[in-house]
PDB file of N, CA and C in Angstrom:
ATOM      1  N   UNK A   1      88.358 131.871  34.693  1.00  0.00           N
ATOM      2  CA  UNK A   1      88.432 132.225  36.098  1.00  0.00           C
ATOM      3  C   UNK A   1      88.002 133.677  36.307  1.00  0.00           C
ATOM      4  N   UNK A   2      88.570 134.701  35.555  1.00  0.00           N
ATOM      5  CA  UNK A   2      88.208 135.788  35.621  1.00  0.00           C
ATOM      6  C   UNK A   2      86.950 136.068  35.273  1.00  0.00           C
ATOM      7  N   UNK A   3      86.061 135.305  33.978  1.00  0.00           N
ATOM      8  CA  UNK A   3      84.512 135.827  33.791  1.00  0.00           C
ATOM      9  C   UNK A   3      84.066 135.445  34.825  1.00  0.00           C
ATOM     10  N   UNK A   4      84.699 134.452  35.293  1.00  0.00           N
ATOM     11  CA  UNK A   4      83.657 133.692  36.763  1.00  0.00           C
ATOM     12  C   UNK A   4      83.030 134.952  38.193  1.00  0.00           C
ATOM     13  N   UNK A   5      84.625 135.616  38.350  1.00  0.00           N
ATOM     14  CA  UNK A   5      84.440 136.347  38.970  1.00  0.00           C
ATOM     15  C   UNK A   5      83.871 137.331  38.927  1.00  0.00           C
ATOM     16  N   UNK A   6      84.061 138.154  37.579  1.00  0.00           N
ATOM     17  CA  UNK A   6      83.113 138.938  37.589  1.00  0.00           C
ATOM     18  C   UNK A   6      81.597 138.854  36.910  1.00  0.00           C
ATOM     19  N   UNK A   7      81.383 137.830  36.289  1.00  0.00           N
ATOM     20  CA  UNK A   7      79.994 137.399  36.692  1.00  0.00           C
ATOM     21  C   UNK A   7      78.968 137.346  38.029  1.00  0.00           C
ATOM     22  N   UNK A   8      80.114 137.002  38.985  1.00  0.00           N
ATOM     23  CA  UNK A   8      79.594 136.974  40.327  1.00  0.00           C
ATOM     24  C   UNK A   8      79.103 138.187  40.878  1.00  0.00           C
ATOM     25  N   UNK A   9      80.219 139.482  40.537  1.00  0.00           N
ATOM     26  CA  UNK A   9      80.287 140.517  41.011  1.00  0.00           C
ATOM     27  C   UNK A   9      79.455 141.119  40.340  1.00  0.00           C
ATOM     28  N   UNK A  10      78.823 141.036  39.345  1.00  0.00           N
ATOM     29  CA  UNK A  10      78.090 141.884  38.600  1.00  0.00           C
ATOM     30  C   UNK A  10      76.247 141.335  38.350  1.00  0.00           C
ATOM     31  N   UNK A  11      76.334 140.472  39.683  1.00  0.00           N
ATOM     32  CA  UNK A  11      75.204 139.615  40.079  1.00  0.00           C
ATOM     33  C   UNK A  11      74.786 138.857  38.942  1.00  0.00           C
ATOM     34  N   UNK A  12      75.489 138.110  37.770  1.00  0.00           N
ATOM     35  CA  UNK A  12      74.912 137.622  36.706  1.00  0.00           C
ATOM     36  C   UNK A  12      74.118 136.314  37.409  1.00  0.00           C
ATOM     37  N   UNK A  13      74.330 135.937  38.393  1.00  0.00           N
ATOM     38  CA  UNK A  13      73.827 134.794  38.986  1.00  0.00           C
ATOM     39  C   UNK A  13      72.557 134.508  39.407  1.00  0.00           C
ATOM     40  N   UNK A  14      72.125 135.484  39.696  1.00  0.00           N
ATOM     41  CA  UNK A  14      71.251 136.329  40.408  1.00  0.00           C
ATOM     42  C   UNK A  14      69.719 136.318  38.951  1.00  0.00           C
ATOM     43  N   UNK A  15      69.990 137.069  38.130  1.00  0.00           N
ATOM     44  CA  UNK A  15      69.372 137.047  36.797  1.00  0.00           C
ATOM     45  C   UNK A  15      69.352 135.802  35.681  1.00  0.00           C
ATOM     46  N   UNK A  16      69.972 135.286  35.570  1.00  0.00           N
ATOM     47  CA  UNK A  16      70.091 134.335  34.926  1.00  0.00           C
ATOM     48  C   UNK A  16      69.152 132.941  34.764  1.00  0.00           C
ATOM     49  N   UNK A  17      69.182 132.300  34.152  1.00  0.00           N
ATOM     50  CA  UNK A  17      67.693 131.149  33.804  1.00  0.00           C
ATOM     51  C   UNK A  17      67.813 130.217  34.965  1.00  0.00           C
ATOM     52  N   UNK A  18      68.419 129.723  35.190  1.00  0.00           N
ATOM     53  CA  UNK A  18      68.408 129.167  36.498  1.00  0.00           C
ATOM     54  C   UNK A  18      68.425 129.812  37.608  1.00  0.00           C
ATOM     55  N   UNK A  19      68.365 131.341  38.180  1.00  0.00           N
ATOM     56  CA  UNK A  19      68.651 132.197  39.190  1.00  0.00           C
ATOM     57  C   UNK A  19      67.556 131.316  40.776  1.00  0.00           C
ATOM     58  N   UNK A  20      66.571 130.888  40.108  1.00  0.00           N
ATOM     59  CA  UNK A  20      65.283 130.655  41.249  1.00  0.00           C
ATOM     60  C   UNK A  20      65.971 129.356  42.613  1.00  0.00           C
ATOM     61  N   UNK A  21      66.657 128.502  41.885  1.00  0.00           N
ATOM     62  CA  UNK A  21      67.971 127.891  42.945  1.00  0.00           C
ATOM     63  C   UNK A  21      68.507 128.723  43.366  1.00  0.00           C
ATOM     64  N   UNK A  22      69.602 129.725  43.440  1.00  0.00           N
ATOM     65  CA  UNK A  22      70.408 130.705  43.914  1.00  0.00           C
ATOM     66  C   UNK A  22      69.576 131.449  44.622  1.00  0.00           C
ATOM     67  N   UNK A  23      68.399 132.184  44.417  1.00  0.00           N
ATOM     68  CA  UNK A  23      68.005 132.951  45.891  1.00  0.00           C
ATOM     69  C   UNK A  23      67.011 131.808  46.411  1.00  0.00           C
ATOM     70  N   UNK A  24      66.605 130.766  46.509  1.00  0.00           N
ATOM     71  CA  UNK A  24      66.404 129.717  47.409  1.00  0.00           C
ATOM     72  C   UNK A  24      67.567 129.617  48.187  1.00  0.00           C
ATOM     73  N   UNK A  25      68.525 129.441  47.910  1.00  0.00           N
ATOM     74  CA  UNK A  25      70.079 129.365  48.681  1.00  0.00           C
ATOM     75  C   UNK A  25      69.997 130.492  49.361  1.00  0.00           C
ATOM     76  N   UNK A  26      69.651 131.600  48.600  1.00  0.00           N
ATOM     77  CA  UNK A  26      70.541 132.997  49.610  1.00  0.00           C
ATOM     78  C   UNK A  26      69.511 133.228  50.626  1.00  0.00           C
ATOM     79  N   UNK A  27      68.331 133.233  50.122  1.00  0.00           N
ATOM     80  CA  UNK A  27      66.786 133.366  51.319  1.00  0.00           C
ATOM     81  C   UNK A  27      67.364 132.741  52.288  1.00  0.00           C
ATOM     82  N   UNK A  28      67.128 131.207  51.636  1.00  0.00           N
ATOM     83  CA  UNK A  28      67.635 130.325  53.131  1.00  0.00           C
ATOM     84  C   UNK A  28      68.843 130.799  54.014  1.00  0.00           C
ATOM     85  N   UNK A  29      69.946 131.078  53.786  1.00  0.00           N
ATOM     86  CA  UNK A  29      71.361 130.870  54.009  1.00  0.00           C
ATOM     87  C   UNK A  29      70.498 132.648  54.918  1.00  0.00           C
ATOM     88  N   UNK A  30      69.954 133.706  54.627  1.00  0.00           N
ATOM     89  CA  UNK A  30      69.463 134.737  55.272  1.00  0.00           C
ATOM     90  C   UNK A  30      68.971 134.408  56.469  1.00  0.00           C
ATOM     91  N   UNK A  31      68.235 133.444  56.074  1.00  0.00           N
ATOM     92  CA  UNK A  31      66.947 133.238  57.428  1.00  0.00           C
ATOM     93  C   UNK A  31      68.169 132.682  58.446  1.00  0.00           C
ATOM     94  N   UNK A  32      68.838 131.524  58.009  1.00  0.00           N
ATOM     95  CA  UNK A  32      69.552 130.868  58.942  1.00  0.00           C
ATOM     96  C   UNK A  32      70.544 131.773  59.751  1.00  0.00           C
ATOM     97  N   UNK A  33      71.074 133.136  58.956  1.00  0.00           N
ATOM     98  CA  UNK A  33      71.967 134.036  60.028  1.00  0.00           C
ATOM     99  C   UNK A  33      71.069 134.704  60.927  1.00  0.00           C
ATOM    100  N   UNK A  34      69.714 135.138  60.622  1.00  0.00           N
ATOM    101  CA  UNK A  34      68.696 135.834  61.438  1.00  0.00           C
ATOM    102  C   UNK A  34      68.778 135.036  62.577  1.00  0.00           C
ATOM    103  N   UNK A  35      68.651 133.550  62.171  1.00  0.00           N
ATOM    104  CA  UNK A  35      68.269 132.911  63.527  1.00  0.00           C
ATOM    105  C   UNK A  35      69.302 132.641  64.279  1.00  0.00           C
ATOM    106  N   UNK A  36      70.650 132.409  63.753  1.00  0.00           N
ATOM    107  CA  UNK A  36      71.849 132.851  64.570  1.00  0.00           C
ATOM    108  C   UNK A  36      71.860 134.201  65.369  1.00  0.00           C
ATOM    109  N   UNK A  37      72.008 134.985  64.819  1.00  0.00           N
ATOM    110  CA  UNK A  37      71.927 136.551  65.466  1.00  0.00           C
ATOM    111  C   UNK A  37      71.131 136.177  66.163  1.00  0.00           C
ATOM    112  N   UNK A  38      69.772 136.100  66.551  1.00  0.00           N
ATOM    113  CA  UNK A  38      68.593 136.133  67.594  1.00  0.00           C
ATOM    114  C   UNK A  38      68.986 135.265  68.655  1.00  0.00           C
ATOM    115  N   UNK A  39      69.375 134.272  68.175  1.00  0.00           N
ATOM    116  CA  UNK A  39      69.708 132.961  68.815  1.00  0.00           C
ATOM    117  C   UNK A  39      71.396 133.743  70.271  1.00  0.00           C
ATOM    118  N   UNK A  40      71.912 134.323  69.545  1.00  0.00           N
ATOM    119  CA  UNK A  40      72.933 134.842  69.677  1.00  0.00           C
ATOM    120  C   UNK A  40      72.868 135.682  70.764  1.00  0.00           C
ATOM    121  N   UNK A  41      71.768 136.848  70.643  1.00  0.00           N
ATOM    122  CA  UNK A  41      71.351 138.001  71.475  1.00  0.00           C
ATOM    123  C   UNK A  41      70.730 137.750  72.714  1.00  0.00           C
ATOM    124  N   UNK A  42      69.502 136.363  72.810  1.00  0.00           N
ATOM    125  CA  UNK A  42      68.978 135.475  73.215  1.00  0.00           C
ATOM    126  C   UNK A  42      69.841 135.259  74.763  1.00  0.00           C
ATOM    127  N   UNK A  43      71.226 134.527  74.118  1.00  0.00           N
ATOM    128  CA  UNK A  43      71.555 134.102  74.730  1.00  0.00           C
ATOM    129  C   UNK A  43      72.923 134.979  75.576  1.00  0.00           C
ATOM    130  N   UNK A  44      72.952 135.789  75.032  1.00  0.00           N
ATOM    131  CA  UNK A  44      73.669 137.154  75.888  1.00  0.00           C
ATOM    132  C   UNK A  44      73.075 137.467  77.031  1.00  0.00           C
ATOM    133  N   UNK A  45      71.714 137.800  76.531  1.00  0.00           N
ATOM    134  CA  UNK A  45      70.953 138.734  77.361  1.00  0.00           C
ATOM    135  C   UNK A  45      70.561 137.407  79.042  1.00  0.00           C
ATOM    136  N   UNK A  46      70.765 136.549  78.540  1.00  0.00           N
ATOM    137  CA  UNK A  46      70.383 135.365  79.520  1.00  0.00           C
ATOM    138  C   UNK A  46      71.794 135.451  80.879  1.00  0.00           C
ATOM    139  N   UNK A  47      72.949 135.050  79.950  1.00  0.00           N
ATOM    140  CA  UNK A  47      74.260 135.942  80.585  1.00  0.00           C
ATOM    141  C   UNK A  47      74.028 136.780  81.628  1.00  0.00           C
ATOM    142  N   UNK A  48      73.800 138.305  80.700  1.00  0.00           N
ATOM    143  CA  UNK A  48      73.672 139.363  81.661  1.00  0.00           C
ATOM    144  C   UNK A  48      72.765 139.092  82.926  1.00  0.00           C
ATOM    145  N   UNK A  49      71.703 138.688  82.921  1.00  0.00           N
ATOM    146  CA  UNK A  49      70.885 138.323  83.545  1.00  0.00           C
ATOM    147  C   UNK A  49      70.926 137.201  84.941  1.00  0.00           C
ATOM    148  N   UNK A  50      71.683 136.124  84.676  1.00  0.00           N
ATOM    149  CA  UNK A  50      72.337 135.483  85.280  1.00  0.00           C
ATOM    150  C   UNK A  50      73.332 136.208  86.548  1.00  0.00           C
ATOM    151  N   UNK A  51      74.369 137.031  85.831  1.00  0.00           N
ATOM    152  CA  UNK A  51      75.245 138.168  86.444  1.00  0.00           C
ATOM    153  C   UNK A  51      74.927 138.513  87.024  1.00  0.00           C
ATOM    154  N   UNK A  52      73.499 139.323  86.902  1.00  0.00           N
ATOM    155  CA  UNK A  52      72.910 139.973  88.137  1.00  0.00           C
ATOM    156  C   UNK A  52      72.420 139.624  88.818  1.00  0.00           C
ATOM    157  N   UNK A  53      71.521 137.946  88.779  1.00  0.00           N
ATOM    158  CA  UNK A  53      71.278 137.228  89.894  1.00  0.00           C
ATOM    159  C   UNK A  53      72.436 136.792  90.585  1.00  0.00           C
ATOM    160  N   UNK A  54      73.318 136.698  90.375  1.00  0.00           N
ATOM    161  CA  UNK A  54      74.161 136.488  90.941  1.00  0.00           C
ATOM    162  C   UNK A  54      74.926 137.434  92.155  1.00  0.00           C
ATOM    163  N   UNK A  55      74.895 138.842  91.574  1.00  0.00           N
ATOM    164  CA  UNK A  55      75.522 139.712  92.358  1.00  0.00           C
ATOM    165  C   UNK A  55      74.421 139.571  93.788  1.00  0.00           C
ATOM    166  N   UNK A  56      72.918 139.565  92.874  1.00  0.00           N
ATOM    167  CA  UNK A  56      71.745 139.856  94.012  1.00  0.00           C
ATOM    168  C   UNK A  56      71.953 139.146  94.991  1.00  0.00           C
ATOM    169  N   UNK A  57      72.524 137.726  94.728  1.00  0.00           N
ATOM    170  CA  UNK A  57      72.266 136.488  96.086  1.00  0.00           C
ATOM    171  C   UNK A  57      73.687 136.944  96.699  1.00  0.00           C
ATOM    172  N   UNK A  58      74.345 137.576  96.143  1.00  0.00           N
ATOM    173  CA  UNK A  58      75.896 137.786  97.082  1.00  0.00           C
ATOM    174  C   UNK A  58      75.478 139.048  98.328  1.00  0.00           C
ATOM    175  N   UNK A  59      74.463 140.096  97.627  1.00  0.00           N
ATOM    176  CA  UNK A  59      74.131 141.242  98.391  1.00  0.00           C
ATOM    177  C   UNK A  59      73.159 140.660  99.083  1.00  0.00           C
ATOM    178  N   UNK A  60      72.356 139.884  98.915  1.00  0.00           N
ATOM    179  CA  UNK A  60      71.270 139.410  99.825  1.00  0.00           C
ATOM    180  C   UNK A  60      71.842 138.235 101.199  1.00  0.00           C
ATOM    181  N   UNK A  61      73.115 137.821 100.698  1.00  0.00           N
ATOM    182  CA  UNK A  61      73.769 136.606 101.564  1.00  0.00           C
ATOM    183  C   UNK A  61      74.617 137.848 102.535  1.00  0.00           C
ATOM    184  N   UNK A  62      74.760 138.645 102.137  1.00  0.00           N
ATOM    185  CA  UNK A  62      75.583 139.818 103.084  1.00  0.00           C
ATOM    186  C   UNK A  62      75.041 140.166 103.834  1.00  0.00           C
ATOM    187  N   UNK A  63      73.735 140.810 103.752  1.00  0.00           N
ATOM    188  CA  UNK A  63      72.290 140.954 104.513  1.00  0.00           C
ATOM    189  C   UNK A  63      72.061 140.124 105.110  1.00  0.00           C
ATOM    190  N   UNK A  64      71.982 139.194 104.951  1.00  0.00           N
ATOM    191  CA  UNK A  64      71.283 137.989 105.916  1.00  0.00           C
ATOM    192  C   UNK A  64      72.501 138.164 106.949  1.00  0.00           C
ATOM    193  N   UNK A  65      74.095 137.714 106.737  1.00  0.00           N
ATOM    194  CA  UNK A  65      75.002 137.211 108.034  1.00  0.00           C
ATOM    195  C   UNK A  65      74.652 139.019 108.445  1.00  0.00           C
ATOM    196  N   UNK A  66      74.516 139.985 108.337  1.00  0.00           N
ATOM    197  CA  UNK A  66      74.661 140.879 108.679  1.00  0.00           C
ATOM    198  C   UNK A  66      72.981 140.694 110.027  1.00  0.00           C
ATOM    199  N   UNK A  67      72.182 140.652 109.333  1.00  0.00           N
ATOM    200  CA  UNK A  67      70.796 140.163 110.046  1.00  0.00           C
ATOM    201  C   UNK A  67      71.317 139.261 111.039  1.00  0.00           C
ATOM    202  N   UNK A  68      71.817 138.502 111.124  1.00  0.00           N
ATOM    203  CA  UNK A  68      71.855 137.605 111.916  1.00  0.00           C
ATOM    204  C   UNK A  68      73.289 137.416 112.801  1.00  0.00           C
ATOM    205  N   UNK A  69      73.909 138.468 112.769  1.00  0.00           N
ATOM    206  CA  UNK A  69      74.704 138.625 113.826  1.00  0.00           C
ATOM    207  C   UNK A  69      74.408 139.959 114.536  1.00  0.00           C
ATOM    208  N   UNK A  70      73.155 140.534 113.924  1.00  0.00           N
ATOM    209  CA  UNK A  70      72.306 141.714 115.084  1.00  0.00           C
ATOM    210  C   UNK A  70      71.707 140.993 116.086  1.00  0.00           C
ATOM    211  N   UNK A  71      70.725 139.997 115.499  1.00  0.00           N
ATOM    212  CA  UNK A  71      69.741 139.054 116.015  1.00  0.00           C
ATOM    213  C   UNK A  71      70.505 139.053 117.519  1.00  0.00           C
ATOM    214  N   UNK A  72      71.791 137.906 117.028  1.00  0.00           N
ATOM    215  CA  UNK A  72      72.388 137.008 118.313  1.00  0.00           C
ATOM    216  C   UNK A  72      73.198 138.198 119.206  1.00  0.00           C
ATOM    217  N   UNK A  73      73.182 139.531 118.542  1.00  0.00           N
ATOM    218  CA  UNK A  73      73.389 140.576 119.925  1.00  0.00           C
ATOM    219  C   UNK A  73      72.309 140.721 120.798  1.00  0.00           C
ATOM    220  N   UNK A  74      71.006 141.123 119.583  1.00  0.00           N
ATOM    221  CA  UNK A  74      70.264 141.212 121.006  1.00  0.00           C
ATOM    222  C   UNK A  74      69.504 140.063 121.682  1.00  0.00           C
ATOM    223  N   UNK A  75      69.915 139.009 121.418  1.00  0.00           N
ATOM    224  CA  UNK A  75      69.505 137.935 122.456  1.00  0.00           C
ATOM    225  C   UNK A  75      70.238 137.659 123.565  1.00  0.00           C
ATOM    226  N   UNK A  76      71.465 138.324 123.300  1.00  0.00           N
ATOM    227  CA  UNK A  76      72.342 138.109 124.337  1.00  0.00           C
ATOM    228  C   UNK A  76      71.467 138.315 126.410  1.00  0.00           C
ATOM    229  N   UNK A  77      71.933 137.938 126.969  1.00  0.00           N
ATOM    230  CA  UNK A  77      71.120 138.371 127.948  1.00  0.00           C
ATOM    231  C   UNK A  77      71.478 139.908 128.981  1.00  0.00           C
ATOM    232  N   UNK A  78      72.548 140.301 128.572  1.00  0.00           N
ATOM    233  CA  UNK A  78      72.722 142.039 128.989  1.00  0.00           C
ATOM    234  C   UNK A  78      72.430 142.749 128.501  1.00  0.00           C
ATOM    235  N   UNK A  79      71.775 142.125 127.121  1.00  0.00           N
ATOM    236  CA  UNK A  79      71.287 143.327 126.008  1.00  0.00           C
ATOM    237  C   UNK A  79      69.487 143.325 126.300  1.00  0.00           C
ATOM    238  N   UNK A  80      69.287 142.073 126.495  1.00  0.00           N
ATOM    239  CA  UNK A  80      68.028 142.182 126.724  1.00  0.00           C
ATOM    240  C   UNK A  80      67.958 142.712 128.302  1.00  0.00           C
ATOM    241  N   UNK A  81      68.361 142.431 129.510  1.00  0.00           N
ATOM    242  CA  UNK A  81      68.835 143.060 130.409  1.00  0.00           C
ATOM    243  C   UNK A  81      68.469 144.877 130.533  1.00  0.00           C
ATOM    244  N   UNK A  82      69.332 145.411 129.583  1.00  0.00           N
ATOM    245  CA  UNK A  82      69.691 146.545 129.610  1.00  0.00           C
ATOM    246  C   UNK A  82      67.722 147.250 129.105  1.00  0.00           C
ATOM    247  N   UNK A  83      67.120 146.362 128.563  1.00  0.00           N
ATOM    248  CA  UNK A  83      66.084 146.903 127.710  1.00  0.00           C
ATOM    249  C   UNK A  83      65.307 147.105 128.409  1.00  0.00           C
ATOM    250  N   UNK A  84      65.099 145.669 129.584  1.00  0.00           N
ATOM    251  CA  UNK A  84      64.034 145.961 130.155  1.00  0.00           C
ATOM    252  C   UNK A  84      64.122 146.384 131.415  1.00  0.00           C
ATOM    253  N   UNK A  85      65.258 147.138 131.883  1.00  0.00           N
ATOM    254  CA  UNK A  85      65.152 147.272 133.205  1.00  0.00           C
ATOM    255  C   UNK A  85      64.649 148.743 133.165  1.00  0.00           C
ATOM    256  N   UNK A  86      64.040 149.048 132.265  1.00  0.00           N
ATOM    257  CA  UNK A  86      63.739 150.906 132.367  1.00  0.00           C
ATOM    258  C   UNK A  86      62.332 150.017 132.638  1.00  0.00           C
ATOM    259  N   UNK A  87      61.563 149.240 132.240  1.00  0.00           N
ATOM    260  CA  UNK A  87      60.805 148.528 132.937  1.00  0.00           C
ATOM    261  C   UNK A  87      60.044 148.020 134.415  1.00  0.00           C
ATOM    262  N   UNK A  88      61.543 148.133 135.074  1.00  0.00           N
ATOM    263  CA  UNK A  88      61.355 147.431 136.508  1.00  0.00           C
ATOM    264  C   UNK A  88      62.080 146.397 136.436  1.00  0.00           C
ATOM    265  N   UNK A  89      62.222 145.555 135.668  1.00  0.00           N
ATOM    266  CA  UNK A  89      62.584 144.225 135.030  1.00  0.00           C
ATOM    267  C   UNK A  89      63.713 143.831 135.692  1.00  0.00           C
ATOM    268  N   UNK A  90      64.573 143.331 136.158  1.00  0.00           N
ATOM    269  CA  UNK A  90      65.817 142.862 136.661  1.00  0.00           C
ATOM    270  C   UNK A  90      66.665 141.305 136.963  1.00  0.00           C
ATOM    271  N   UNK A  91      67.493 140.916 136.594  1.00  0.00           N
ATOM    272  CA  UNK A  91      67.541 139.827 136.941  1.00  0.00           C
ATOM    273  C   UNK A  91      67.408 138.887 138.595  1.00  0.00           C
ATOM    274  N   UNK A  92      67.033 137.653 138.143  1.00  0.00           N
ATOM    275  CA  UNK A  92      67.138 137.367 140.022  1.00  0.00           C
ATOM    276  C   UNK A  92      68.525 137.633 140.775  1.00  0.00           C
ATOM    277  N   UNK A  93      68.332 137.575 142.057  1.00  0.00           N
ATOM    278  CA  UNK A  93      69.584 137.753 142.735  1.00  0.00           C
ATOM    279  C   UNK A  93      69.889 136.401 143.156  1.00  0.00           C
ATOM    280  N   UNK A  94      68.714 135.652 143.558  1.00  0.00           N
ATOM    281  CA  UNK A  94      69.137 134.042 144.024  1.00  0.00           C
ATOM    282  C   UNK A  94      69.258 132.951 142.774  1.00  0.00           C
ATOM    283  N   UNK A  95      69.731 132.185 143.142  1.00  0.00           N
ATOM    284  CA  UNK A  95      69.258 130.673 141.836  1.00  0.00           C
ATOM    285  C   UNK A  95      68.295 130.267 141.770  1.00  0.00           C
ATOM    286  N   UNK A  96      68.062 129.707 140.414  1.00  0.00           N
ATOM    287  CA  UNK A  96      66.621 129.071 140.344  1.00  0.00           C
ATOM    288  C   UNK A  96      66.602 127.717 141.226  1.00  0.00           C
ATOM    289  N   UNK A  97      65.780 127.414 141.406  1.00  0.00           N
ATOM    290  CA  UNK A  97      65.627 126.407 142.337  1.00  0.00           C
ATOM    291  C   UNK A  97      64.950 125.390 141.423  1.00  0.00           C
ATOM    292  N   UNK A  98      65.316 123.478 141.924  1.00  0.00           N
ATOM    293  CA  UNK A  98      64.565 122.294 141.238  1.00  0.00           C
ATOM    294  C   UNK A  98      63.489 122.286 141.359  1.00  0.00           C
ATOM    295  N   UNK A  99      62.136 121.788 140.973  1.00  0.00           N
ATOM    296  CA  UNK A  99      61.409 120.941 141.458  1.00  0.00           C
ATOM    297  C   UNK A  99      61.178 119.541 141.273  1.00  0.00           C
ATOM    298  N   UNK A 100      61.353 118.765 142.063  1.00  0.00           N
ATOM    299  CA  UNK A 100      61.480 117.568 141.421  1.00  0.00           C
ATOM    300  C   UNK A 100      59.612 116.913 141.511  1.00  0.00           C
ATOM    301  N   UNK A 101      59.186 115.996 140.352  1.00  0.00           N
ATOM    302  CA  UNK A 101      57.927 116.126 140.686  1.00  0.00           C
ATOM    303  C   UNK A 101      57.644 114.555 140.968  1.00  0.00           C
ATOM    304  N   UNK A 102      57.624 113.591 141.839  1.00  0.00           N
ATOM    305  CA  UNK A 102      57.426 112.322 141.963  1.00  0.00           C
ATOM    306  C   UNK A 102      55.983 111.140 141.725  1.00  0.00           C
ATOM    307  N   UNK A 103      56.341 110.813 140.627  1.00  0.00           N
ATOM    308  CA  UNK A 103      55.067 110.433 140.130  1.00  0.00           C
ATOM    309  C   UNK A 103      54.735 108.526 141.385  1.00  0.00           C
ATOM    310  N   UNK A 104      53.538 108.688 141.162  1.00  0.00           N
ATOM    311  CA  UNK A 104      53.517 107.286 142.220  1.00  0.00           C
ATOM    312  C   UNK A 104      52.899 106.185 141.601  1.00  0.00           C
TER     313      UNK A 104
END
């Protein structure tokens, strides 16, 4: 048990007549954490990214009700009123009147 271990530790594994299995193992078993890690970072950075589309459509959805409760002020009709009477502009004083149009 004990040569085992320190065989290990003293890389005899590594050197040894059969070693060309063992770094086939360790190469491989390398590549496969690389592609974890990448795989890993990959998918963080996708995260972060996400996050901030996210905040964007919350600040852009704020903007908009904000846009659009200016809009429906100034459509109001005292607001438009108020704009154009430096104009001349004024509302009528009488009602609009029907026309009715009778086709024959």
């Amino acid at each position: 048990m004990k040569k085992g271990i320190y065989d290990i530790l003293k890389g005899k594994f590594l050197i040894s007549d059969d070693a060309m299995k063992n770094w086939r193992m360790i190469i491989f078993l390398s590549i496969l954490a690389i592609i974890m890690i990448a795989s890993s970072h990959i998918a963080d950075k996708k995260v972060h990214e996400i996050s901030s589309l996210n905040e964007e459509v919350k600040e852009l959805r704020s903007e908009f009700v904000d846009t659009r409760l200016e809009v429906r002020r100034l459509k109001m009709e005292s607001s438009v009123a108020r704009r154009v009477a430096s104009q001349g502009v004024r509302p009528s004083e009488e009602p609009p009147k029907k026309i009715k149009v009778k086709t024959q």
